[in-house]
Protein backbone atom coordinates (compact mmCIF):
# COMPACT_ATOMS: atom_id res chain seq x y z
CA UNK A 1 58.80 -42.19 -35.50
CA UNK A 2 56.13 -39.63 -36.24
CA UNK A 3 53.29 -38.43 -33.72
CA UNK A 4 49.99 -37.75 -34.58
CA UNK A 5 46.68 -36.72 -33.22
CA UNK A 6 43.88 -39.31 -33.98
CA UNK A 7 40.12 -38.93 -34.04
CA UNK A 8 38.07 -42.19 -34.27
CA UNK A 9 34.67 -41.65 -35.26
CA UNK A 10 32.59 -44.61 -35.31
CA UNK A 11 28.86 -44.31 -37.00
CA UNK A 12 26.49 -44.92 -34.86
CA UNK A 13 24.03 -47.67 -36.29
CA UNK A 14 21.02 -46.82 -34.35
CA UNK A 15 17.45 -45.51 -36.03
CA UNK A 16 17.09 -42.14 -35.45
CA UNK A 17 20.60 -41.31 -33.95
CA UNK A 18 22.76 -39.64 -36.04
CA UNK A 19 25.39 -39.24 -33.26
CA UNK A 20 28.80 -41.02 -33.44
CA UNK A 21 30.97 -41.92 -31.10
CA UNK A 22 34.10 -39.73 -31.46
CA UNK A 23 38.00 -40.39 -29.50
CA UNK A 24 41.09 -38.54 -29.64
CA UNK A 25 44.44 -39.86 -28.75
CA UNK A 26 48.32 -39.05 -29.94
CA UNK A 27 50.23 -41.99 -31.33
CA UNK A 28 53.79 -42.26 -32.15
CA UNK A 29 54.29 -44.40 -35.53
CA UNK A 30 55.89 -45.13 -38.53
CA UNK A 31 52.74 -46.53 -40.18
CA UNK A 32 49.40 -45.39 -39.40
CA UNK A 33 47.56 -48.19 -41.65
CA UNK A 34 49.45 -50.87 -39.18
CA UNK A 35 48.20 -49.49 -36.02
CA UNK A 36 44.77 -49.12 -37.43
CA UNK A 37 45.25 -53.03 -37.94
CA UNK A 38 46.67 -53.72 -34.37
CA UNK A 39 43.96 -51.56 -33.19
CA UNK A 40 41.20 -53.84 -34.65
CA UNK A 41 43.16 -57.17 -35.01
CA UNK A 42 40.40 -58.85 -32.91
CA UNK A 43 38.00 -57.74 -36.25
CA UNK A 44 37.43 -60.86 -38.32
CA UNK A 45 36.25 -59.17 -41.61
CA UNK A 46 38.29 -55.89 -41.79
CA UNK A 47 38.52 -53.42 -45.02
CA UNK A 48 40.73 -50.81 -44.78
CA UNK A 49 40.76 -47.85 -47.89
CA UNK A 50 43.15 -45.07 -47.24
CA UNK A 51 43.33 -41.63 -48.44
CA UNK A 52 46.51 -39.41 -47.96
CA UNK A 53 47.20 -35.81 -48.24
CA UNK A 54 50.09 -33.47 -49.31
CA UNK A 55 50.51 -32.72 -45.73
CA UNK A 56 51.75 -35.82 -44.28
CA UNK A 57 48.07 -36.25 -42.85
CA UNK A 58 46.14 -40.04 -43.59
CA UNK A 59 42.60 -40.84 -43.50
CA UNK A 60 41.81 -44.56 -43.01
CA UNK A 61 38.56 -45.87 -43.41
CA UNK A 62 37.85 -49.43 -41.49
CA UNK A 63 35.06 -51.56 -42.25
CA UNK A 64 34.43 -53.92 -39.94
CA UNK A 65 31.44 -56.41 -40.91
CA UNK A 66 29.48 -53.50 -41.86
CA UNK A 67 29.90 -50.66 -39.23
CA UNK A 68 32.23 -48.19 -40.84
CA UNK A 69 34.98 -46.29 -38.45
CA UNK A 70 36.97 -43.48 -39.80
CA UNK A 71 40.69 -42.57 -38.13
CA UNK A 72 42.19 -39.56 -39.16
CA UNK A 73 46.14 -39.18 -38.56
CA UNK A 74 47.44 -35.59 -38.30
CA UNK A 75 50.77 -34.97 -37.97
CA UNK A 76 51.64 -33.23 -34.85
């Protein structure tokens, strides 16, 4: 299993906030895109579009009816 270093950003919906809530944590996985799904399996209408990089490192975008998270996998 790989570890990696996650950031969660999720965009704050709010008028005039442009804050977002941000979270770090270090997973151990084989499959970022599945955790990203275990993480939100509660999510009825889920999207996921991932980009990956030469670098082992994966960027998965999550819609979830509308409010867009982004979780970015480094490899530690």
């Amino acid at each position: 299993m790989a570890l990696y270093e996650v950031v969660r950003e999720i965009q704050n919906e709010c008028a005039n906030n442009q804050m977002r809530d941000v979270f770090f944590d270090e997973i151990e996985t084989e499959d970022p895109v599945a955790s990203v799904r275990e993480m939100l399996s509660n999510e009825r209408q889920l999207e996921l579009t991932v980009e990956t990089s030469d670098d082992d490192n994966v960027t998965v975008f999550a819609n979830c009816a509308g409010i867009v998270q982004k979780f970015v996998f480094t490899r530690i």
